[in-house]
C-alpha atoms as a PDB file:
ATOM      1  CA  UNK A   1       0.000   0.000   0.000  1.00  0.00           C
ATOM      2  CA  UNK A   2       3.385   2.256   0.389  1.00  0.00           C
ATOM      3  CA  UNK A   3       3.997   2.097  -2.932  1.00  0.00           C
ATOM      4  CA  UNK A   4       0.462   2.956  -4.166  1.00  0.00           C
ATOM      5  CA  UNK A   5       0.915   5.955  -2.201  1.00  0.00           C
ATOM      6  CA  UNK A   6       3.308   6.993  -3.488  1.00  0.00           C
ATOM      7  CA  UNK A   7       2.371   6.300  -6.662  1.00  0.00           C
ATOM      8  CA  UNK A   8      -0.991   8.545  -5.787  1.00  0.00           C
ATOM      9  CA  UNK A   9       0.796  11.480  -4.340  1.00  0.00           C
ATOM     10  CA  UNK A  10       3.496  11.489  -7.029  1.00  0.00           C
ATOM     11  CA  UNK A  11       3.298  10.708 -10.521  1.00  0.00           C
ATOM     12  CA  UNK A  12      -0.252  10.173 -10.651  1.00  0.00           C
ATOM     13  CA  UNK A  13      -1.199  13.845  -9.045  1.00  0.00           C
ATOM     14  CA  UNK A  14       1.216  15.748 -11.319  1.00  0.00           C
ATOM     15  CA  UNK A  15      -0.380  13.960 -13.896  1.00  0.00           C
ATOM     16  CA  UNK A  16      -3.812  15.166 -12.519  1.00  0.00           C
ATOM     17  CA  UNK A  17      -2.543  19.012 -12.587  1.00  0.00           C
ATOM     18  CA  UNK A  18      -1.297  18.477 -15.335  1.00  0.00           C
ATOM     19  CA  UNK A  19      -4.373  17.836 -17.146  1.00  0.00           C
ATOM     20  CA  UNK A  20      -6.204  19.980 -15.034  1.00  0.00           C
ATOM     21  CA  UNK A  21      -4.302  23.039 -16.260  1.00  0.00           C
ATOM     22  CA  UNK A  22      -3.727  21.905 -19.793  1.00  0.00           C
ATOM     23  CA  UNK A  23      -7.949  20.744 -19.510  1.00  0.00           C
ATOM     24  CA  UNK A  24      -8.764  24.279 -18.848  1.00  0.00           C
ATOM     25  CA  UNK A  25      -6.674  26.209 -21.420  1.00  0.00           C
ATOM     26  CA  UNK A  26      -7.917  24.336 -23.824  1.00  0.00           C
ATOM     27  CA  UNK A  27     -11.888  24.386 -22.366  1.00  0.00           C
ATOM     28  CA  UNK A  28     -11.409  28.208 -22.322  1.00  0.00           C
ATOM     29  CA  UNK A  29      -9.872  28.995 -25.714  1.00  0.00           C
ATOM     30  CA  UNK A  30     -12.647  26.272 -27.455  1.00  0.00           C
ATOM     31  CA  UNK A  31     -15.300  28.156 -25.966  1.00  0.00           C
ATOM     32  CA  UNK A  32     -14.037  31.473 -27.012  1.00  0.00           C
ATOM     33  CA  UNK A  33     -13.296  30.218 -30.472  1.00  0.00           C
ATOM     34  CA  UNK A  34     -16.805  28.476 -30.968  1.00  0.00           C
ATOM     35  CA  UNK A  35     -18.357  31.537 -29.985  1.00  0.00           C
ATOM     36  CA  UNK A  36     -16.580  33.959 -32.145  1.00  0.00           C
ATOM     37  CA  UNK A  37     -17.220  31.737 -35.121  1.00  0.00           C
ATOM     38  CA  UNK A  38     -20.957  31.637 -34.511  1.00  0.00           C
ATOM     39  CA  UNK A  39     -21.086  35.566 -33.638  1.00  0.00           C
ATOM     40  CA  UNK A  40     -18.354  37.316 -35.349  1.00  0.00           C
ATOM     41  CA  UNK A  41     -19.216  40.368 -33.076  1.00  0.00           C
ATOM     42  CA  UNK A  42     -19.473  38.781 -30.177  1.00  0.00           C
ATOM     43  CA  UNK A  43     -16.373  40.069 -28.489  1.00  0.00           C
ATOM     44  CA  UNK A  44     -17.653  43.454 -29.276  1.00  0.00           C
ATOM     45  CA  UNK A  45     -19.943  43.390 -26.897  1.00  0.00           C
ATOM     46  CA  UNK A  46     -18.313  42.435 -23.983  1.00  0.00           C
ATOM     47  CA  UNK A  47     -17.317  45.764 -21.656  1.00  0.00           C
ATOM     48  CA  UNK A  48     -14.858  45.122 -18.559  1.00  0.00           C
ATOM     49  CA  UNK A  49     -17.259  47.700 -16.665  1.00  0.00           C
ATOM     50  CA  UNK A  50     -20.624  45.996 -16.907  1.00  0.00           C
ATOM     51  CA  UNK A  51     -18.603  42.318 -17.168  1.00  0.00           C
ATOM     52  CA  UNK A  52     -17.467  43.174 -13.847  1.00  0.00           C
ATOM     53  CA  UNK A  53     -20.292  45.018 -12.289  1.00  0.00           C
ATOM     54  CA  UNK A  54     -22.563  41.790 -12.876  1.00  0.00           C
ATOM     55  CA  UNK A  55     -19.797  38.904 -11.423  1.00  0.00           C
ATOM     56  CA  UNK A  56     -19.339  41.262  -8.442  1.00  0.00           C
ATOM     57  CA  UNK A  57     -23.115  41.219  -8.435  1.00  0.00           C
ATOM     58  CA  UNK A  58     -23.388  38.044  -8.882  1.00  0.00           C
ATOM     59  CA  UNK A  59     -21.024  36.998  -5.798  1.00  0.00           C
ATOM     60  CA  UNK A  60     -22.793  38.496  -3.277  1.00  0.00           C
ATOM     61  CA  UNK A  61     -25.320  36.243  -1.137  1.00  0.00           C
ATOM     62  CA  UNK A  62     -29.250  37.258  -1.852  1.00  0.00           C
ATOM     63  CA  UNK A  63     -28.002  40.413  -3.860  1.00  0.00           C
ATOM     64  CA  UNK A  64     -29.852  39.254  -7.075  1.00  0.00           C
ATOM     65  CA  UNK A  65     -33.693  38.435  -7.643  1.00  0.00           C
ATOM     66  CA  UNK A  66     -33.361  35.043  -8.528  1.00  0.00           C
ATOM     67  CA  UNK A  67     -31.532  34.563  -5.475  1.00  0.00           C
ATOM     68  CA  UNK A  68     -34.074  36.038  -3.046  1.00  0.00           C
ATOM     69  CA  UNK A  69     -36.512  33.967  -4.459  1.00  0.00           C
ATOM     70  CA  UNK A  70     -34.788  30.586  -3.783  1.00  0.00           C
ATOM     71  CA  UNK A  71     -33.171  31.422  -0.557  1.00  0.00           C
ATOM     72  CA  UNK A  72     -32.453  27.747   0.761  1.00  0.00           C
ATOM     73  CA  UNK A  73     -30.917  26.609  -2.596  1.00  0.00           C
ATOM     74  CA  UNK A  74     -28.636  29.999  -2.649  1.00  0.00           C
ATOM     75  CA  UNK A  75     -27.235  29.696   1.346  1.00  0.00           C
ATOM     76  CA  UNK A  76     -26.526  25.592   0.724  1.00  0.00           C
ATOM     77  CA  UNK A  77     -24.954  26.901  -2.985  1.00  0.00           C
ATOM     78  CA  UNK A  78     -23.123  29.388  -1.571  1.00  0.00           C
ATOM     79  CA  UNK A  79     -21.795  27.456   1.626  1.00  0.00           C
ATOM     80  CA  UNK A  80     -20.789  24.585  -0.539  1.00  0.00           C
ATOM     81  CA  UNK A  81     -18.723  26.414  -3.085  1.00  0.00           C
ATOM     82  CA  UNK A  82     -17.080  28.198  -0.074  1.00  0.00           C
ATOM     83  CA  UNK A  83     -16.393  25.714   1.633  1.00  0.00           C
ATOM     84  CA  UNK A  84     -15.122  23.208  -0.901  1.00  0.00           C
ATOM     85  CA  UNK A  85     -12.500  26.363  -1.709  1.00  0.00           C
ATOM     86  CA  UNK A  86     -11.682  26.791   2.251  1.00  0.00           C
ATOM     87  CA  UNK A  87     -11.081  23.122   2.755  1.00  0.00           C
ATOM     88  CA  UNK A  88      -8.849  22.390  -0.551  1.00  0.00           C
ATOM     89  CA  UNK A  89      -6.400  25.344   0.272  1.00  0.00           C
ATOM     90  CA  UNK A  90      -6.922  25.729   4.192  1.00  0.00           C
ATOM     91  CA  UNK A  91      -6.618  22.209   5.324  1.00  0.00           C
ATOM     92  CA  UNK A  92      -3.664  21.764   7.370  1.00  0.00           C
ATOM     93  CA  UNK A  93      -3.383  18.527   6.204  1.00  0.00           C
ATOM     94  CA  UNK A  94      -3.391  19.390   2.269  1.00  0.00           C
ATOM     95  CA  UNK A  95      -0.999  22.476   3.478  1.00  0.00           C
ATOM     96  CA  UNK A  96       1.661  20.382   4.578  1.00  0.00           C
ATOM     97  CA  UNK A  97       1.635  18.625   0.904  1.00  0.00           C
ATOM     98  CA  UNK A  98       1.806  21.871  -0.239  1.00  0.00           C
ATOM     99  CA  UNK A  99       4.779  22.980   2.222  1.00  0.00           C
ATOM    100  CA  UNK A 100       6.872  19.651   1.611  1.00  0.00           C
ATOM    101  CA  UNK A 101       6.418  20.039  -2.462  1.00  0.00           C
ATOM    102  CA  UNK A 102       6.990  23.185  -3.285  1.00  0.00           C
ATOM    103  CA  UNK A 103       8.434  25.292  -0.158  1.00  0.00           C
ATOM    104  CA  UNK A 104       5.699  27.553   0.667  1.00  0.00           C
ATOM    105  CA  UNK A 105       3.251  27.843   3.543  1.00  0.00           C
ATOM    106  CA  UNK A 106       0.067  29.648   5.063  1.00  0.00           C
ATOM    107  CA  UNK A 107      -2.132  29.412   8.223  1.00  0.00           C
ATOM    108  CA  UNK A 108      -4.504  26.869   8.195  1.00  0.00           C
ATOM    109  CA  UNK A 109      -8.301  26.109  10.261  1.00  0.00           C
ATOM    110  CA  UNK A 110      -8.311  23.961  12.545  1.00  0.00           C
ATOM    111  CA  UNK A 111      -8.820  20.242  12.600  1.00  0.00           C
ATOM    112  CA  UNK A 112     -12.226  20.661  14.043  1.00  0.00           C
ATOM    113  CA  UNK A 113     -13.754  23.344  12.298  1.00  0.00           C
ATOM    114  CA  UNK A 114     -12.773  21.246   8.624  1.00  0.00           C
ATOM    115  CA  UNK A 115     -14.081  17.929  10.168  1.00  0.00           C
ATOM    116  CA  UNK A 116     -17.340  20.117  10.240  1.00  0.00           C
ATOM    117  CA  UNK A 117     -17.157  21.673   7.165  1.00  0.00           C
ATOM    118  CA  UNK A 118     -16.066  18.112   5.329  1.00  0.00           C
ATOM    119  CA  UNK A 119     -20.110  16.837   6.877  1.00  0.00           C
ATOM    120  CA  UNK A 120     -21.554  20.204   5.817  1.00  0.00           C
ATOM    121  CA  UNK A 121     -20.235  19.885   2.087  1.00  0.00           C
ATOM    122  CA  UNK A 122     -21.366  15.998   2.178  1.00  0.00           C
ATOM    123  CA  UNK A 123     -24.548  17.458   3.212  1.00  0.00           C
ATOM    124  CA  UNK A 124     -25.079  19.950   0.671  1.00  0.00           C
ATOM    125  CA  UNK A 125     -24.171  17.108  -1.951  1.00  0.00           C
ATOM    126  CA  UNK A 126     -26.897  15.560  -0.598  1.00  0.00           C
ATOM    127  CA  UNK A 127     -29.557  18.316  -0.609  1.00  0.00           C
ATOM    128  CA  UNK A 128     -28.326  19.143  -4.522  1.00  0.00           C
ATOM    129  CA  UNK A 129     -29.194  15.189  -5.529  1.00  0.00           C
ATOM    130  CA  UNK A 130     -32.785  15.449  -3.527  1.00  0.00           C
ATOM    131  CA  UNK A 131     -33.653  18.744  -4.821  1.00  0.00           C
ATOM    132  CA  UNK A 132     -32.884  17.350  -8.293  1.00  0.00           C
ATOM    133  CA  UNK A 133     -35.482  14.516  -7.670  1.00  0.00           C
ATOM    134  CA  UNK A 134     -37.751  16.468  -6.166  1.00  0.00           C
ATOM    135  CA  UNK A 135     -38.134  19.927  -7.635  1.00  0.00           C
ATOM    136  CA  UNK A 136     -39.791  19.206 -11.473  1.00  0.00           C
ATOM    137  CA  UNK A 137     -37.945  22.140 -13.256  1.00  0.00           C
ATOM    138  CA  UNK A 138     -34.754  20.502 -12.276  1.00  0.00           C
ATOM    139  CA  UNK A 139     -35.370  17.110 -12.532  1.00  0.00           C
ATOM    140  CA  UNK A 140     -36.446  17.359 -16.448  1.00  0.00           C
ATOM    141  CA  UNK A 141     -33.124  18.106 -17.004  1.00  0.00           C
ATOM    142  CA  UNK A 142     -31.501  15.496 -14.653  1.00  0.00           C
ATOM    143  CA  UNK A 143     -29.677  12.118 -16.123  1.00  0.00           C
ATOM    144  CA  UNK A 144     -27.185   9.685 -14.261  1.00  0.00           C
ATOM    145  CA  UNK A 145     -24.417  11.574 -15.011  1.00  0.00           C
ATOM    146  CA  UNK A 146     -25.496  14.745 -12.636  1.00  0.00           C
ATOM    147  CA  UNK A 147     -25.827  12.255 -10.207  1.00  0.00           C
ATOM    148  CA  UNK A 148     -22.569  10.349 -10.892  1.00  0.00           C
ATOM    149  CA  UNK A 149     -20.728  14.170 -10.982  1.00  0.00           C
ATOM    150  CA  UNK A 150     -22.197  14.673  -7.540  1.00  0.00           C
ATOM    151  CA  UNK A 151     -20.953  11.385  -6.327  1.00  0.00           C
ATOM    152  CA  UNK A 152     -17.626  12.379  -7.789  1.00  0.00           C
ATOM    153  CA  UNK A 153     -17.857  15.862  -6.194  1.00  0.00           C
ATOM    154  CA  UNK A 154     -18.718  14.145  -2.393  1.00  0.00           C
ATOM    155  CA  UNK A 155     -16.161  11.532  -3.192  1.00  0.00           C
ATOM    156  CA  UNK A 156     -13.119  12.888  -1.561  1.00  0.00           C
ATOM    157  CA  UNK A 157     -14.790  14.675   1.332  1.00  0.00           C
ATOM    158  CA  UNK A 158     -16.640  11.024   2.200  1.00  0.00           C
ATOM    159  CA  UNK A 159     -12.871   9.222   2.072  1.00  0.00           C
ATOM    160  CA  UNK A 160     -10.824  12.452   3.461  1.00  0.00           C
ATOM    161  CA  UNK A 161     -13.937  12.517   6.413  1.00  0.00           C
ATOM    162  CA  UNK A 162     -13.381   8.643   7.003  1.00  0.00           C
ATOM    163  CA  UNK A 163      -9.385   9.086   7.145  1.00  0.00           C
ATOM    164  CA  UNK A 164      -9.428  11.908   9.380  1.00  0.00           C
ATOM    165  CA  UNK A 165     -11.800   9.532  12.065  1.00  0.00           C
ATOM    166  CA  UNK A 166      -9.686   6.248  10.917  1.00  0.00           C
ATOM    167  CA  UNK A 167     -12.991   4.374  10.145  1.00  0.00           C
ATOM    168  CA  UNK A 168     -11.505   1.142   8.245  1.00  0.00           C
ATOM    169  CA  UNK A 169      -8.175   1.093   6.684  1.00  0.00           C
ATOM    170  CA  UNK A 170      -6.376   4.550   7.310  1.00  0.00           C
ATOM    171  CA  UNK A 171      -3.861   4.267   4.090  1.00  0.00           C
ATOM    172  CA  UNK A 172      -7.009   2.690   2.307  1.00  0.00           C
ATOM    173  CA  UNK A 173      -8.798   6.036   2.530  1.00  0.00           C
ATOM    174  CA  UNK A 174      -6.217   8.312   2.527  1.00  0.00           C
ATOM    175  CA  UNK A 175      -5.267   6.719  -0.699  1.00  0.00           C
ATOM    176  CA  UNK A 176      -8.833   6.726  -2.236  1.00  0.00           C
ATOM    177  CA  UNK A 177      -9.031  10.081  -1.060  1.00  0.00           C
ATOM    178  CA  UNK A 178      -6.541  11.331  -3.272  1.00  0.00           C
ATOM    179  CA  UNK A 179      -7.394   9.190  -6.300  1.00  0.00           C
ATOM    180  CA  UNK A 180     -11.214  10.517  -5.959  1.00  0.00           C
ATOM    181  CA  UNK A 181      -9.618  14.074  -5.312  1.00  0.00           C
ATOM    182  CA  UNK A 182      -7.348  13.708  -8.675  1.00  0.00           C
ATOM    183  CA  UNK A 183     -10.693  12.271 -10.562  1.00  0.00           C
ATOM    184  CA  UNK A 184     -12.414  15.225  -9.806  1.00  0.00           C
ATOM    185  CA  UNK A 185      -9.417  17.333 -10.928  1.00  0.00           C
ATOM    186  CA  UNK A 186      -9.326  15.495 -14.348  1.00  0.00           C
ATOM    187  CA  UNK A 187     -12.861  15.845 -14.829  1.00  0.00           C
ATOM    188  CA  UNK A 188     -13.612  19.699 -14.346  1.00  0.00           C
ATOM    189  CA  UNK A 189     -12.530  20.614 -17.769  1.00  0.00           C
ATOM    190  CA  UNK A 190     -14.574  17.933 -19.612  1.00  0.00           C
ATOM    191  CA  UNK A 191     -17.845  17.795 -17.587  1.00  0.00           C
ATOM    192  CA  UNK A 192     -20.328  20.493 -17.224  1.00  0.00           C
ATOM    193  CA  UNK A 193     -17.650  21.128 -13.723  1.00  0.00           C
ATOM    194  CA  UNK A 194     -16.228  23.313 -16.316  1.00  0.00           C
ATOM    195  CA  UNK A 195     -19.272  25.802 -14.994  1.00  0.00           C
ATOM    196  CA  UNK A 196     -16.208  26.874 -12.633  1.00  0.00           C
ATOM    197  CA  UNK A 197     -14.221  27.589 -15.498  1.00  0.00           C
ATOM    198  CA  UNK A 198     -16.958  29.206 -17.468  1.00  0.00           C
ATOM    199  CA  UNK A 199     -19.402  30.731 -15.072  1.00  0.00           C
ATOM    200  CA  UNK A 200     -17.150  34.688 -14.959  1.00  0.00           C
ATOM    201  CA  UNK A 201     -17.073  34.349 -18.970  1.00  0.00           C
ATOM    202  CA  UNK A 202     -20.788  33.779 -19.177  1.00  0.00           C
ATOM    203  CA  UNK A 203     -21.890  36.198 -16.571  1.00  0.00           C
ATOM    204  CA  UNK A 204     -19.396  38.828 -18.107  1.00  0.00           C
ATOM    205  CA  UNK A 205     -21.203  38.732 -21.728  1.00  0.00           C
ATOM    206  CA  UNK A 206     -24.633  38.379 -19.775  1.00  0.00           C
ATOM    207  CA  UNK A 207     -23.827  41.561 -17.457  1.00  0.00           C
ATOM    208  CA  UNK A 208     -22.339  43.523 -21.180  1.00  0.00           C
ATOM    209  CA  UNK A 209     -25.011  42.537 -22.945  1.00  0.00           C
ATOM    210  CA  UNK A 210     -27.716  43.800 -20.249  1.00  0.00           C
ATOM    211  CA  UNK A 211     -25.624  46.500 -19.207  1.00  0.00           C
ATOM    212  CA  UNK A 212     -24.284  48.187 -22.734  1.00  0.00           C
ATOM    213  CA  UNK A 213     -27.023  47.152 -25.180  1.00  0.00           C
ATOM    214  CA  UNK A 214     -30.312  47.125 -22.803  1.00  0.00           C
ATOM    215  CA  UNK A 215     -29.233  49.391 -20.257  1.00  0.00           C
ATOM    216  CA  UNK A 216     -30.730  47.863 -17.520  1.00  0.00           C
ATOM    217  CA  UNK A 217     -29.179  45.701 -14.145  1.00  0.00           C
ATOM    218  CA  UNK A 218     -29.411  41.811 -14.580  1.00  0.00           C
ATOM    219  CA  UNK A 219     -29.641  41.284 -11.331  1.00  0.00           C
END
C-alpha cells in the first residue's frame, strides 16, 4: 500500500494538474473560439465595466432576484462552493503537501472546524441530488451523469472525512481520497464542472449585454 501511495501522491497527481491546467486552457480557448465563429461580433460586446459590475453582483449572497426567491438553494450553494474552496487550500493537512512540495506555507483552520465543514459539504451534496429529484424544473433536465458528478464531487470529502476519524483502513482512505480528489481534478474541464471555469465568462457577456445594449441591471 506504500507504494500505491506513493504512486498517488506522485506521478499520478502531477499527472492530474497536469491535465487539469492543460484541460482548462484548452476548455477556455474552445469556448471562445466556438463563440466567435458563430457571432463574429461577439467580443464586441463584452465591456470590462458591466462584465465586472454583474460577477461582483453576482457573488454576493441574496443580492440578485433570482436569489431572493430561492433562498435555501442559494445559502446551501453558496456554503458549498465556499467551503469546498476553504477546505482544498486551508486544510492543514493538504498544506503540509503543499509545504513539503513546493516550499511555501500559510495558516490553516483547525482540525475541528474542517471535520465540520467536510459533513456540511457531504450534506449539501446531498440536498443538490434530492432537490434534483424532487423539484420538477430541475429534474427534467436530470440524467445519471449529474448524479454520478455529484458522487464524484462528495467523493473525496466522504474518504478524506473517514481518514481523518480512521474508520476502516487509514492508508485505504487516505489513498482513495486522493485518487477521488485527482478524478475530480481530471474531470472539471470535460464535464459540465467546467461551470467553474466558465461561469465569470458567461456572466461577463450576460452583465455587457444587459448592461451596454439594454441598459438595464441583470440582477
Amino acid at each position: 500500500m506504500q507504494d500505491v501511495y506513493l504512486l498517488v501522491s506522485g506521478p499520478l497527481a502531477w499527472a492530474a494538474w497536469t491535465i487539469f491546467v492543460l484541460g482548462s486552457i484548452y476548455k477556455i480557448w474552445s469556448t471562445l473560439n466556438t463563440a466567435k465563429k458563430k457571432d463574429q461580433v461577439l467580443l464586441n460586446y463584452v465591456s470590462f465595466k458591466y462584465g465586472m459590475r454583474s460577477i461582483i453582483n453576482w457573488s454576493i449572497p441574496f443580492n440578485t432576484v433570482n436569489m431572493r426567491l430561492n433562498p435555501i438553494f442559494t445559502g446551501v450553494a453558496f456554503f458549498f462552493h465556499i467551503a469546498f474552496f476553504v477546505l482544498l487550500i486551508f486544510v492543514s493537512a493538504h498544506q503540509i503537501m503543499i509545504e513539503e512540495g513546493f516550499g511555501i506555507g500559510w495558516f490553516t483552520i483547525p482540525d475541528f472546524v474542517a471535520d465540520i465543514m467536510a459533513f456540511a459539504v457531504i450534506g449539501a451534496c446531498i440536498f443538490f441530488a434530492v432537490r434534483r429529484v424532487i423539484r420538477p424544473e430541475v429534474s427534467y433536465v436530470t440524467d445519471w451523469t449529474d448524479f454520478g458528478l455529484l458522487a464524484l464531487v462528495a467523493a473525496p470529502f466522504v474518504t478524506g472525512v473517514l481518514a481523518y476519524h480512521q474508520l476502516g483502513d487509514y492508508m485505504l482512505m487516505v489513498v482513495l481520497h486522493m485518487v477521488s480528489a485527482e478524478l475530480l481534478l481530471v474531470a472539471i474541464p470535460f464535464t459540465r464542472l467546467s461551470h467553474m471555469l466558465l461561469a465569470p465568462l458567461t456572466r461577463a457577456y450576460i452583465g455587457s449585454e444587459f448592461g451596454m445594449v439594454r441598459h438595464v441591471k441583470d440582477w
